[in-house]
PDB file of N, CA and C in Angstrom:
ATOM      1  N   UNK A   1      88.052 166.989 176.100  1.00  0.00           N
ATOM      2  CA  UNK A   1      87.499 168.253 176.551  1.00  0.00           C
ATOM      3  C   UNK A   1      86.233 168.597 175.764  1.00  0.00           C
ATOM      4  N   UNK A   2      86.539 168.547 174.006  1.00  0.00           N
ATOM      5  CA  UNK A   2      84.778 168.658 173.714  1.00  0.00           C
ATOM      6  C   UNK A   2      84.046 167.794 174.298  1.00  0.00           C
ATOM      7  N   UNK A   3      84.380 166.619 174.372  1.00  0.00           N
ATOM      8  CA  UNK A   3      83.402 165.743 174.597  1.00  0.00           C
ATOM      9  C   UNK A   3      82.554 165.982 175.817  1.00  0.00           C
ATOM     10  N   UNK A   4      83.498 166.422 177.090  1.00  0.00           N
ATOM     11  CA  UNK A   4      83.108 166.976 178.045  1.00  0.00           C
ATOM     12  C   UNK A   4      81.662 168.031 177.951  1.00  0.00           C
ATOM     13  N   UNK A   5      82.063 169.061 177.062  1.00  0.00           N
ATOM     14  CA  UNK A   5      81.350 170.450 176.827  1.00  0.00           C
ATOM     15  C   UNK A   5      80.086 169.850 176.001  1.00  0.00           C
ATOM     16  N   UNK A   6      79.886 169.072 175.378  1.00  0.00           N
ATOM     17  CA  UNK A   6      78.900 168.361 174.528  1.00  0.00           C
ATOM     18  C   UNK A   6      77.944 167.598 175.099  1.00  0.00           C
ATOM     19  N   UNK A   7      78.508 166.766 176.249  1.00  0.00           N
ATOM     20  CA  UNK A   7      77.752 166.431 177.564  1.00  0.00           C
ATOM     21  C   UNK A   7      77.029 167.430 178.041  1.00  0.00           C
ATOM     22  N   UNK A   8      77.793 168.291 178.859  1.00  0.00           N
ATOM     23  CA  UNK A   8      77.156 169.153 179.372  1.00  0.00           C
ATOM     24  C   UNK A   8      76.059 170.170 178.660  1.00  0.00           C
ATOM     25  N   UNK A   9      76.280 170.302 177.527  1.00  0.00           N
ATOM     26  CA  UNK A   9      75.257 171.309 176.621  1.00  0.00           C
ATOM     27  C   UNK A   9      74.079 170.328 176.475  1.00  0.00           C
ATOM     28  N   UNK A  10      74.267 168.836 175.863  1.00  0.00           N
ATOM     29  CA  UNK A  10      73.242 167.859 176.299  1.00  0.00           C
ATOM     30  C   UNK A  10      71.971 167.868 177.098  1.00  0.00           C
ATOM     31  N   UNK A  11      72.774 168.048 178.284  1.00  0.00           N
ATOM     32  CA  UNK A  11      72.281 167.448 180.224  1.00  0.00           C
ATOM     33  C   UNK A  11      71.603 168.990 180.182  1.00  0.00           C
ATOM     34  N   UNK A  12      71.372 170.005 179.396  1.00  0.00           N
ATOM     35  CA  UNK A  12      70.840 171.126 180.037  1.00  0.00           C
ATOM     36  C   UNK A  12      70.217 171.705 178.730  1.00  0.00           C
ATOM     37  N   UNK A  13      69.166 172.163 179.350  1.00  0.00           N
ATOM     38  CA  UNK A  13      68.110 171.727 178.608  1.00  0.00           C
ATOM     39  C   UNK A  13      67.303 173.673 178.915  1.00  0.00           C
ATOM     40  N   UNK A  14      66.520 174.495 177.375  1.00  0.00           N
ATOM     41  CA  UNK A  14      65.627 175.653 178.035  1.00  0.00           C
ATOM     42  C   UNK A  14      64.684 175.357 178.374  1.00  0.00           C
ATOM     43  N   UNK A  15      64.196 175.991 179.803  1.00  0.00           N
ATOM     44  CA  UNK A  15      62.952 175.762 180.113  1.00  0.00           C
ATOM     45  C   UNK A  15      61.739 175.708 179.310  1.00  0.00           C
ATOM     46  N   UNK A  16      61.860 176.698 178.811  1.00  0.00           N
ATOM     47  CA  UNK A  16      60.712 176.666 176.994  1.00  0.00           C
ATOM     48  C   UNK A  16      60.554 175.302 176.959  1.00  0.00           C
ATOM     49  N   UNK A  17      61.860 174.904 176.778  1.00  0.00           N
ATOM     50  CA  UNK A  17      61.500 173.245 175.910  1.00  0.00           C
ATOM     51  C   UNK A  17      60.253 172.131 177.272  1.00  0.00           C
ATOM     52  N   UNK A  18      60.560 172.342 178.165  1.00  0.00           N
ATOM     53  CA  UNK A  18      59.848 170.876 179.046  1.00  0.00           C
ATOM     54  C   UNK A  18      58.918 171.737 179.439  1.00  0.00           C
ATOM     55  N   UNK A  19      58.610 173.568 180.265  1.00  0.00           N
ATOM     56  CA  UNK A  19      57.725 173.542 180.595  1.00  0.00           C
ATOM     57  C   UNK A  19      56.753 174.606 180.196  1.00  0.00           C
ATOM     58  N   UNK A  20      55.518 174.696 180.641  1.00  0.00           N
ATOM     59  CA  UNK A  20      54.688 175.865 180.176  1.00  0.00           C
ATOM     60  C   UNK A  20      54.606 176.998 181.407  1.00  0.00           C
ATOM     61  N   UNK A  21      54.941 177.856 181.007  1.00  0.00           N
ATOM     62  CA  UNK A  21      54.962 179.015 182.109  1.00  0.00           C
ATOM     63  C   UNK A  21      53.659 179.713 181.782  1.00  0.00           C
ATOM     64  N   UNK A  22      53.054 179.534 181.178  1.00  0.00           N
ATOM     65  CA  UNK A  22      51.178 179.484 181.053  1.00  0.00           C
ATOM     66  C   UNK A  22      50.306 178.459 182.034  1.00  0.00           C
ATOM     67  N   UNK A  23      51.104 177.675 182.445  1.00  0.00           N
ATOM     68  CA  UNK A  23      50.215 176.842 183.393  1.00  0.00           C
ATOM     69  C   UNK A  23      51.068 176.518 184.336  1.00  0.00           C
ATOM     70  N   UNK A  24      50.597 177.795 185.357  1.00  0.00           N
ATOM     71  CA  UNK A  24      51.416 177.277 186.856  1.00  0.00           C
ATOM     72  C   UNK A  24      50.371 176.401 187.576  1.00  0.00           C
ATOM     73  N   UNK A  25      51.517 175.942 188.628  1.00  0.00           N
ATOM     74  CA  UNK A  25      50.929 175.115 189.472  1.00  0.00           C
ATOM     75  C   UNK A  25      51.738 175.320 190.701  1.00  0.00           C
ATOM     76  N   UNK A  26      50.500 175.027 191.727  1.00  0.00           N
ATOM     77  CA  UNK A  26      51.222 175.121 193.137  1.00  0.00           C
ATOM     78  C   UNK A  26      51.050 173.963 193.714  1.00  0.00           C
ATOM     79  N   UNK A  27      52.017 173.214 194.587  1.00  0.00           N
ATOM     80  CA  UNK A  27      52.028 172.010 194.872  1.00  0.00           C
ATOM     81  C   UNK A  27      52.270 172.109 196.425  1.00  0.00           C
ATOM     82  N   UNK A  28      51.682 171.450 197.578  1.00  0.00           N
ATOM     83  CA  UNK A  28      52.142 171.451 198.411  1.00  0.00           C
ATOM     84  C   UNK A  28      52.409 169.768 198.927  1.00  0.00           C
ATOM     85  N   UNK A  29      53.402 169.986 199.510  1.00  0.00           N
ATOM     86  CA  UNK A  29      53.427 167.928 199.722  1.00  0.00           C
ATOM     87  C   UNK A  29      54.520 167.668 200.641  1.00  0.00           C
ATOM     88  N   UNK A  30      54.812 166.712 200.910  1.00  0.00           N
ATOM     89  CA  UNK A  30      56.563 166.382 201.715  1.00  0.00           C
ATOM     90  C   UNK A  30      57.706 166.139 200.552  1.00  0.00           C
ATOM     91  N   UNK A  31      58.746 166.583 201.188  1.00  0.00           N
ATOM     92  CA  UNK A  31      60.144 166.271 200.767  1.00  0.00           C
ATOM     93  C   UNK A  31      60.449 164.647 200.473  1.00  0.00           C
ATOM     94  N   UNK A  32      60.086 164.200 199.545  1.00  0.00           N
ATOM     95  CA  UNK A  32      60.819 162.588 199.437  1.00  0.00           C
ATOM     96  C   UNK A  32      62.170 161.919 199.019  1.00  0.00           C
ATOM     97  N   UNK A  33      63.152 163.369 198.188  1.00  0.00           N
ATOM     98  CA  UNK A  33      64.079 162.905 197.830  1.00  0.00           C
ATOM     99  C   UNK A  33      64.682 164.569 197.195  1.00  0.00           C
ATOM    100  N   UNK A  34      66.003 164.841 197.786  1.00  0.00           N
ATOM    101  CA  UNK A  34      66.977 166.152 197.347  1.00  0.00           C
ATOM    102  C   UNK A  34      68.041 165.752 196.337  1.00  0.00           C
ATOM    103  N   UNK A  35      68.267 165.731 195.336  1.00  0.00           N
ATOM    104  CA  UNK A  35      69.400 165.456 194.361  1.00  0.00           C
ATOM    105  C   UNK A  35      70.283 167.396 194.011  1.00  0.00           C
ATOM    106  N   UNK A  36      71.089 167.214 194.767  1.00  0.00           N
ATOM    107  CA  UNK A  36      71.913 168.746 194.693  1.00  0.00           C
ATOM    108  C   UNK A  36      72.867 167.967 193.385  1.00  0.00           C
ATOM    109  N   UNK A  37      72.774 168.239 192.306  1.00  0.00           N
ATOM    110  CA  UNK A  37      73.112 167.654 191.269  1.00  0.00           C
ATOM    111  C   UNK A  37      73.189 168.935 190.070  1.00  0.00           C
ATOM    112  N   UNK A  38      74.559 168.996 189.202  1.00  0.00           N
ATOM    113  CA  UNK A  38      74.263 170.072 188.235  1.00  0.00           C
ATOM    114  C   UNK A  38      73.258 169.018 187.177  1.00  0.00           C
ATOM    115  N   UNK A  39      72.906 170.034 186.063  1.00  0.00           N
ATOM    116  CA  UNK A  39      72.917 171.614 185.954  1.00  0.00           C
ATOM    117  C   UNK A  39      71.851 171.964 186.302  1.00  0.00           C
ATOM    118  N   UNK A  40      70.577 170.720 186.955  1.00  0.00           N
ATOM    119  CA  UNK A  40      70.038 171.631 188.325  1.00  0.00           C
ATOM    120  C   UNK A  40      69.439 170.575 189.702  1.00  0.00           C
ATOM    121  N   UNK A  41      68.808 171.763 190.189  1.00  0.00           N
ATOM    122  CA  UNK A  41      68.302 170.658 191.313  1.00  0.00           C
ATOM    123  C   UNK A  41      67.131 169.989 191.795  1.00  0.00           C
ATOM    124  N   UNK A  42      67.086 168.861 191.442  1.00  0.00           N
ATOM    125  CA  UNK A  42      65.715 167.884 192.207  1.00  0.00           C
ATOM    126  C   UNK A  42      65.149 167.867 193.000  1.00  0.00           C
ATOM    127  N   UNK A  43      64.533 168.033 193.635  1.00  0.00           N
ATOM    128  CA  UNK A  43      63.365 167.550 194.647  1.00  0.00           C
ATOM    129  C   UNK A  43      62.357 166.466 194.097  1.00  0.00           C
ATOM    130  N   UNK A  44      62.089 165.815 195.094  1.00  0.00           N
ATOM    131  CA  UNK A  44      60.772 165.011 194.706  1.00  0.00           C
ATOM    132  C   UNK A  44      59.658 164.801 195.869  1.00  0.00           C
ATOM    133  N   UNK A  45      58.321 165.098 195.294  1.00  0.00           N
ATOM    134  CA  UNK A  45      57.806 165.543 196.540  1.00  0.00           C
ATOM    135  C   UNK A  45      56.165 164.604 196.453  1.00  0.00           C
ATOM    136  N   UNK A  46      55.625 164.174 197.494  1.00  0.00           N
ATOM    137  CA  UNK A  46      54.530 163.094 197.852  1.00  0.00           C
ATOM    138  C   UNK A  46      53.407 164.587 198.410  1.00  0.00           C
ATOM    139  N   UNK A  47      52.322 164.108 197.076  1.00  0.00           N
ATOM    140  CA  UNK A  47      51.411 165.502 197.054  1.00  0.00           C
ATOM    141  C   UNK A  47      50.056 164.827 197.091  1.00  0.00           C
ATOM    142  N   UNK A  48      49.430 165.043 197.942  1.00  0.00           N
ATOM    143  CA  UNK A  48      48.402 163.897 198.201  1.00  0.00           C
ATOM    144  C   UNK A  48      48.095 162.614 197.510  1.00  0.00           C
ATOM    145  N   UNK A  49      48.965 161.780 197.860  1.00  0.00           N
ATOM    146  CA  UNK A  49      49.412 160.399 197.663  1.00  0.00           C
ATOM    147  C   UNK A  49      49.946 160.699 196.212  1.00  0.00           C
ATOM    148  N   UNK A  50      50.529 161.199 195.297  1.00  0.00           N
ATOM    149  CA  UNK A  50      51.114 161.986 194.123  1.00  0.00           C
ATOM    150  C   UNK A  50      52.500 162.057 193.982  1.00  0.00           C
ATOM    151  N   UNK A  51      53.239 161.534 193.190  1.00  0.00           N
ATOM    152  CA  UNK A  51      54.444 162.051 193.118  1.00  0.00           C
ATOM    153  C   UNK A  51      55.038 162.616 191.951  1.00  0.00           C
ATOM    154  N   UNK A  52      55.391 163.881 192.580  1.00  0.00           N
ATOM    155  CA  UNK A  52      55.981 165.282 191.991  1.00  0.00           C
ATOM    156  C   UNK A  52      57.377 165.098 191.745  1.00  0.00           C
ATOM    157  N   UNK A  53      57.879 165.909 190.611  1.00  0.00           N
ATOM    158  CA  UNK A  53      59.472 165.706 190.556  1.00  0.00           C
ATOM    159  C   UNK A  53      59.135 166.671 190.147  1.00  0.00           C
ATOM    160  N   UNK A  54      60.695 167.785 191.078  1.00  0.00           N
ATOM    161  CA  UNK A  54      60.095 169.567 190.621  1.00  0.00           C
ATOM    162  C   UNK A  54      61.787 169.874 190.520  1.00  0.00           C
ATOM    163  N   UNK A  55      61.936 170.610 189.595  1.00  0.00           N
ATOM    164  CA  UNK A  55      63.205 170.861 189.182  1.00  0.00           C
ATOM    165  C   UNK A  55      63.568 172.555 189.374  1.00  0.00           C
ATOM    166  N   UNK A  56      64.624 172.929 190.357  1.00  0.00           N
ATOM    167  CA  UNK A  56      64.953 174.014 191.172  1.00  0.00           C
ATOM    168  C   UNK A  56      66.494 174.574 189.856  1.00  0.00           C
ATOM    169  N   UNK A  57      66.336 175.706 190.571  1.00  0.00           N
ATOM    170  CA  UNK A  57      67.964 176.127 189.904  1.00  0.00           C
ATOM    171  C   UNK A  57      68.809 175.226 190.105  1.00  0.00           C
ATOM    172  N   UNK A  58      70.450 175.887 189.223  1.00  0.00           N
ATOM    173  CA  UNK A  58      71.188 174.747 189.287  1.00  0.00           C
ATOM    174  C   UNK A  58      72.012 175.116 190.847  1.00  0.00           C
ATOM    175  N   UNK A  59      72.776 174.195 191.614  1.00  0.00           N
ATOM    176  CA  UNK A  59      73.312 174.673 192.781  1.00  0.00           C
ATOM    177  C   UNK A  59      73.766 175.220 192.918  1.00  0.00           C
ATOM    178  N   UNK A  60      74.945 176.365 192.425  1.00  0.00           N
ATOM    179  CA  UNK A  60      75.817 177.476 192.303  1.00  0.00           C
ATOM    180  C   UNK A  60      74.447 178.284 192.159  1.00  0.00           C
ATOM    181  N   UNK A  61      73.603 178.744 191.775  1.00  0.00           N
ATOM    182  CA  UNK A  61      72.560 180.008 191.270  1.00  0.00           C
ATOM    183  C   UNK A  61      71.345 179.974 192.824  1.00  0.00           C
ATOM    184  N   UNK A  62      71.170 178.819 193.590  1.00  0.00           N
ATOM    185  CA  UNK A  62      70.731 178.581 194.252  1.00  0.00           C
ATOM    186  C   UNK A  62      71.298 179.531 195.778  1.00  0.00           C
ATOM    187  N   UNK A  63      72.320 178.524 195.776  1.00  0.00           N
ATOM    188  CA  UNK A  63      73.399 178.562 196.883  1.00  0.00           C
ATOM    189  C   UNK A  63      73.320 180.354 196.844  1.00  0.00           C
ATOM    190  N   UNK A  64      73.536 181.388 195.456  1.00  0.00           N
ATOM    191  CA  UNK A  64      73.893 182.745 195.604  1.00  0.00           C
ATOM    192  C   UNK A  64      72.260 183.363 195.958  1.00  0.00           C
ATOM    193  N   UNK A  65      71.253 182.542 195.965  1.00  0.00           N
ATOM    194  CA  UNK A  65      70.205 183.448 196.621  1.00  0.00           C
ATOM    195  C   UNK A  65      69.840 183.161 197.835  1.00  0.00           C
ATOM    196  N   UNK A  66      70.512 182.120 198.535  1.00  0.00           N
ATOM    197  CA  UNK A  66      70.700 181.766 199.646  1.00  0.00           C
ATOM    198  C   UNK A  66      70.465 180.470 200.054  1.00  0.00           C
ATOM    199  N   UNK A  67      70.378 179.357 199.643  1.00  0.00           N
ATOM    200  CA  UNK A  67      69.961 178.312 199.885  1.00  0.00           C
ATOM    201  C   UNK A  67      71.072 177.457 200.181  1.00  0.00           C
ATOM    202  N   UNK A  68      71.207 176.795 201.018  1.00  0.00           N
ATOM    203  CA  UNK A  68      72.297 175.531 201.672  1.00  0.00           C
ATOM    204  C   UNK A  68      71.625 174.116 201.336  1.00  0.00           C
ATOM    205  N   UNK A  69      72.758 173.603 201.981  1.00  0.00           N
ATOM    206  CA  UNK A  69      72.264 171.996 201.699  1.00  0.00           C
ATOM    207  C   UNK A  69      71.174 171.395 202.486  1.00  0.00           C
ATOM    208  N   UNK A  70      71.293 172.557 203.424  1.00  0.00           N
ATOM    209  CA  UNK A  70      70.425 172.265 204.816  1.00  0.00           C
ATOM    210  C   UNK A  70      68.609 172.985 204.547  1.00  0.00           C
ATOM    211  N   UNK A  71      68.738 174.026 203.843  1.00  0.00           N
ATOM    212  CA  UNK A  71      67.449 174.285 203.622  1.00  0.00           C
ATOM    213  C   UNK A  71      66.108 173.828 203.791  1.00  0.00           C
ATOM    214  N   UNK A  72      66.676 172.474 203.283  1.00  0.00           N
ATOM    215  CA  UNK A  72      65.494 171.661 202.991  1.00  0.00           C
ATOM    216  C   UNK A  72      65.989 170.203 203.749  1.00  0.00           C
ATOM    217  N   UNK A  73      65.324 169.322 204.045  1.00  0.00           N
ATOM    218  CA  UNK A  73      65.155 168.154 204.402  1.00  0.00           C
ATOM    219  C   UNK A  73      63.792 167.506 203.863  1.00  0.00           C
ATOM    220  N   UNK A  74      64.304 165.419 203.346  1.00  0.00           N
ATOM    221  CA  UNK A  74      63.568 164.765 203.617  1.00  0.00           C
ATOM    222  C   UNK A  74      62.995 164.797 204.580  1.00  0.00           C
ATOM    223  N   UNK A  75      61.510 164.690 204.201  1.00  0.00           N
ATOM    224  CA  UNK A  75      60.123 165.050 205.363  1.00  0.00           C
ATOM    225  C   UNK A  75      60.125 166.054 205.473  1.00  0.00           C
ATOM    226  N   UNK A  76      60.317 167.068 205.218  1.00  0.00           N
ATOM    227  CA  UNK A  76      59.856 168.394 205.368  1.00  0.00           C
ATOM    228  C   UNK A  76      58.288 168.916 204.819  1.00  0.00           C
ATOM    229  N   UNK A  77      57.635 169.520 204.764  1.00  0.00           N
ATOM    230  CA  UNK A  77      56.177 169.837 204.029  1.00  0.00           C
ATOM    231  C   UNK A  77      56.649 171.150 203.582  1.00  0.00           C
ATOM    232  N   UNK A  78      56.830 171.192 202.258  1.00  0.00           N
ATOM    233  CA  UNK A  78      57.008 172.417 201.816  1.00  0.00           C
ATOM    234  C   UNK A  78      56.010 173.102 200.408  1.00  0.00           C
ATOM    235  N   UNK A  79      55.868 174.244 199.785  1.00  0.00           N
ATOM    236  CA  UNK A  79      55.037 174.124 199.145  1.00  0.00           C
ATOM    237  C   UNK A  79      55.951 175.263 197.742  1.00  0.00           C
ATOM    238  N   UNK A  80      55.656 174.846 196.973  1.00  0.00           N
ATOM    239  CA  UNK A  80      55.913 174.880 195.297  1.00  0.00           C
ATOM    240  C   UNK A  80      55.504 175.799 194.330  1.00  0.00           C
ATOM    241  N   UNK A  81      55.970 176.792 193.953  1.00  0.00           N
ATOM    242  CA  UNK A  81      54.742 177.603 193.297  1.00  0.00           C
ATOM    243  C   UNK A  81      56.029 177.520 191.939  1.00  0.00           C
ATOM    244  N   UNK A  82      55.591 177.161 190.582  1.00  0.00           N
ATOM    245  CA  UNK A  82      55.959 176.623 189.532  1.00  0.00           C
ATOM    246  C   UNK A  82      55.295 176.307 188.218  1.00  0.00           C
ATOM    247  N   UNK A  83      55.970 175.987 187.465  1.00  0.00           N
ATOM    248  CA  UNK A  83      55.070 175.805 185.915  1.00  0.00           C
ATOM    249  C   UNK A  83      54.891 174.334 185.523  1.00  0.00           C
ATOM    250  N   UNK A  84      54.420 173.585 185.221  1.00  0.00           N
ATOM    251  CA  UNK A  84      53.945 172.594 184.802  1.00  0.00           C
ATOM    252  C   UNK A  84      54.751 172.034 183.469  1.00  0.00           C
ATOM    253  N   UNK A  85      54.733 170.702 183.234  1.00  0.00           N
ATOM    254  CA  UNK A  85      55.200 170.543 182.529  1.00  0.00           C
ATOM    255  C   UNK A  85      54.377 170.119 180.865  1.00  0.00           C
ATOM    256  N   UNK A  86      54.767 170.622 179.783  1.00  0.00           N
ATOM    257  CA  UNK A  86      54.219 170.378 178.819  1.00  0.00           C
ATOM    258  C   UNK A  86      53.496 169.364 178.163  1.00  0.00           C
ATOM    259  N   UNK A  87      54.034 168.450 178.576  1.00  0.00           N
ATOM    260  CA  UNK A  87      53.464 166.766 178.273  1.00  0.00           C
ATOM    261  C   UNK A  87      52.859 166.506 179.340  1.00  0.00           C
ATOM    262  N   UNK A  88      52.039 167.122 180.577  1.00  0.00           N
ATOM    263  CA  UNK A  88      51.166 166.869 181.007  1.00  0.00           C
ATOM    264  C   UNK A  88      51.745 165.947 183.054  1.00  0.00           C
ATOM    265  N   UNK A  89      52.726 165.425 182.293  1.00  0.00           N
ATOM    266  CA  UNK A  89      53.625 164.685 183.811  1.00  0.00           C
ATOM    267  C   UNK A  89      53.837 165.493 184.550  1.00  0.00           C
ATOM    268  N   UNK A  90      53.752 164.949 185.987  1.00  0.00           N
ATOM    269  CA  UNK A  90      53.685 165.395 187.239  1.00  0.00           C
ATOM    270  C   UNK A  90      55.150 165.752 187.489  1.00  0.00           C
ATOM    271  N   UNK A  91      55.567 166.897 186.594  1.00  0.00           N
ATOM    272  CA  UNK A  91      56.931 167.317 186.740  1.00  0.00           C
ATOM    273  C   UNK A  91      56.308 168.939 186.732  1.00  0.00           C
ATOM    274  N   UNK A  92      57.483 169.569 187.449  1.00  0.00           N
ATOM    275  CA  UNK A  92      57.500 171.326 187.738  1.00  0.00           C
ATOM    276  C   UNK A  92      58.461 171.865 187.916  1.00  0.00           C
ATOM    277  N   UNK A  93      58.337 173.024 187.112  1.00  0.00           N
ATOM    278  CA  UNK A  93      59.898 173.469 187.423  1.00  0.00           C
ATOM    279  C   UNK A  93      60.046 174.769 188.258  1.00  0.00           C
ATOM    280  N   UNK A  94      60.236 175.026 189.662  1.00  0.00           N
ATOM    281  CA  UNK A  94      60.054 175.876 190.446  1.00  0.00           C
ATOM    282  C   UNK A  94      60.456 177.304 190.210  1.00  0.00           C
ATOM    283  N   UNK A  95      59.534 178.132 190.504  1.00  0.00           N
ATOM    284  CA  UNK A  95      60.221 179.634 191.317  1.00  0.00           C
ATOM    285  C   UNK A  95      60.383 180.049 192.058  1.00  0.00           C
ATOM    286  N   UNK A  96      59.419 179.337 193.095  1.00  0.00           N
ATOM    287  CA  UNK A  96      59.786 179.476 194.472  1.00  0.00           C
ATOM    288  C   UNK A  96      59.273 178.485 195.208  1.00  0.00           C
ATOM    289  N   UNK A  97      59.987 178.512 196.365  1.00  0.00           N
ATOM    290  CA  UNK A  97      59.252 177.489 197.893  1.00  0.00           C
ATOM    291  C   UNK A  97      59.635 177.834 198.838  1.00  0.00           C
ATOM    292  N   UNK A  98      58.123 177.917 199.735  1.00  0.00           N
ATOM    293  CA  UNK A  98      58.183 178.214 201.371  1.00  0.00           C
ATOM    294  C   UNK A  98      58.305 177.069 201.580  1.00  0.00           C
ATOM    295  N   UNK A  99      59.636 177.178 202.497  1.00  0.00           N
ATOM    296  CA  UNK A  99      60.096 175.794 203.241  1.00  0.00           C
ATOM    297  C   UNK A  99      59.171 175.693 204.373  1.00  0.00           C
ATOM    298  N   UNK A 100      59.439 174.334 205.180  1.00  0.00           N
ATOM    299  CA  UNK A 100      59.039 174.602 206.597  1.00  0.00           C
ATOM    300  C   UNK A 100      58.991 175.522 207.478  1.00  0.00           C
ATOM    301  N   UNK A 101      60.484 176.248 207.461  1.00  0.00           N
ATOM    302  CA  UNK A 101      60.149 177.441 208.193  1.00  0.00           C
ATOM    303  C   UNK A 101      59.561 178.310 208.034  1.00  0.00           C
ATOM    304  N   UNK A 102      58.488 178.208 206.765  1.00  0.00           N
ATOM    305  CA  UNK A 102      57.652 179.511 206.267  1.00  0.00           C
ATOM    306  C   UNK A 102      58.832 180.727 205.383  1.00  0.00           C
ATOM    307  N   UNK A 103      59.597 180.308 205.615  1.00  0.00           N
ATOM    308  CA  UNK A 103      60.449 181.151 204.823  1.00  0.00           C
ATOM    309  C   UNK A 103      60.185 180.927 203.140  1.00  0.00           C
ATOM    310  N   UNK A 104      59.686 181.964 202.161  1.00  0.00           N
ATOM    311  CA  UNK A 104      60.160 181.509 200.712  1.00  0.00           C
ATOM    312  C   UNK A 104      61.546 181.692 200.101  1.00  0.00           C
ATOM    313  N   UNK A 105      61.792 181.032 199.484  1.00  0.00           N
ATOM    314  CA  UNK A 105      63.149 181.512 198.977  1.00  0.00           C
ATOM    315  C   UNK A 105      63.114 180.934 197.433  1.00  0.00           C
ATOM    316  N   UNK A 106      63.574 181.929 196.380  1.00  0.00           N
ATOM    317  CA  UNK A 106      63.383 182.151 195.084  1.00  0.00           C
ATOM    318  C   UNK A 106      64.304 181.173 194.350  1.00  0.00           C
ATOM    319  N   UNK A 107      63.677 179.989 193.475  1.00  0.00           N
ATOM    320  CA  UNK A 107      64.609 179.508 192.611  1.00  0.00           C
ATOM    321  C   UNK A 107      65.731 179.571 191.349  1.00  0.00           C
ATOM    322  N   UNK A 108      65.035 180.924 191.195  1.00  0.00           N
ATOM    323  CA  UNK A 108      65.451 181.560 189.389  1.00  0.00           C
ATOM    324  C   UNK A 108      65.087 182.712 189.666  1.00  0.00           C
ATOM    325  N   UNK A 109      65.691 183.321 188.527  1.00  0.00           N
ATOM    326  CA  UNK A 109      65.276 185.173 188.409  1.00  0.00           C
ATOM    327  C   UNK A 109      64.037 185.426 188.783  1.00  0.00           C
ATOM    328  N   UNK A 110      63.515 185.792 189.754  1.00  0.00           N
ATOM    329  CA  UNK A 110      61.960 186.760 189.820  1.00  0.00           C
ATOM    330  C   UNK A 110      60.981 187.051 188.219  1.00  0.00           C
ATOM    331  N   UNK A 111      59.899 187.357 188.463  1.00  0.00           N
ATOM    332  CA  UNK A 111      59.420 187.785 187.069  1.00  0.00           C
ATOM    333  C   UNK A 111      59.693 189.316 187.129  1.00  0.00           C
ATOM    334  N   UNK A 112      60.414 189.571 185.821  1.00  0.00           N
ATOM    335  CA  UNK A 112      61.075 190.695 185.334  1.00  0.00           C
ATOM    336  C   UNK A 112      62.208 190.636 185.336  1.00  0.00           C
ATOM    337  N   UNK A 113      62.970 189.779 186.170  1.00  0.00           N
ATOM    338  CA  UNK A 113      64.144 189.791 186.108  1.00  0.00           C
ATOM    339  C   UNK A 113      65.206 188.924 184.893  1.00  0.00           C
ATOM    340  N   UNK A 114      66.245 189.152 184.805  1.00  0.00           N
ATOM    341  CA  UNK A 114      66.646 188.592 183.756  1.00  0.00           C
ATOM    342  C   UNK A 114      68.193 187.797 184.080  1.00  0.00           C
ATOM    343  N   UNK A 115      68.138 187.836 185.207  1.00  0.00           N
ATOM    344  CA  UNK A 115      69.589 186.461 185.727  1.00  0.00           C
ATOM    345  C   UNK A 115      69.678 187.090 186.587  1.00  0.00           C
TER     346      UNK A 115
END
């Protein structure tokens, strides 16, 4: 059972640590790959010939602001509004994305908000 809990404290990681919320970035590109995976969730996305790996809430925090499995699809064109990552790699960690349907829907607390 620790061993379990030691893993998991591991595998999850503060945003502080990987990204800069001083340098957003907006990405728009296709859907290349969905990993609904704790303790959060993947996307990977083809951004003019570019590939993005953008990291969403975890799926339980997702799922409660409304998001399904269905939300999103490979091939979809969706667009990214997020922070960059510190070491400079084409990694982001989202706050939000308008899906295809033009709909946005929020990854994490809003700014001001606090969970």
């Amino acid at each position: 059972m620790i061993l379990l809990l030691v893993a998991a404290l591991l595998g999850h990681h503060s945003l502080a640590a990987d990204f800069d919320i001083t340098k957003p970035v907006t990405l728009a590109g296709r859907v290349t790959k969905i990993e609904w995976l704790n303790p959060h969730v993947h996307i990977d996305l083809n951004v003019k010939d570019q590939h993005w790996s953008v990291e969403l809430g975890s799926p339980n925090g997702l799922k409660a602001k409304g998001w399904t499995r269905q939300s999103m699809h490979v091939g979809d064109l969706v667009t990214v509004e997020g922070s960059r990552a510190k070491d400079g790699r084409n990694l982001a960690n989202a706050r939000s994305v308008v899906l295809a349907t033009g709909v946005r829907m929020f990854t994490g607390p809003r700014q001001g908000e606090t969970s």
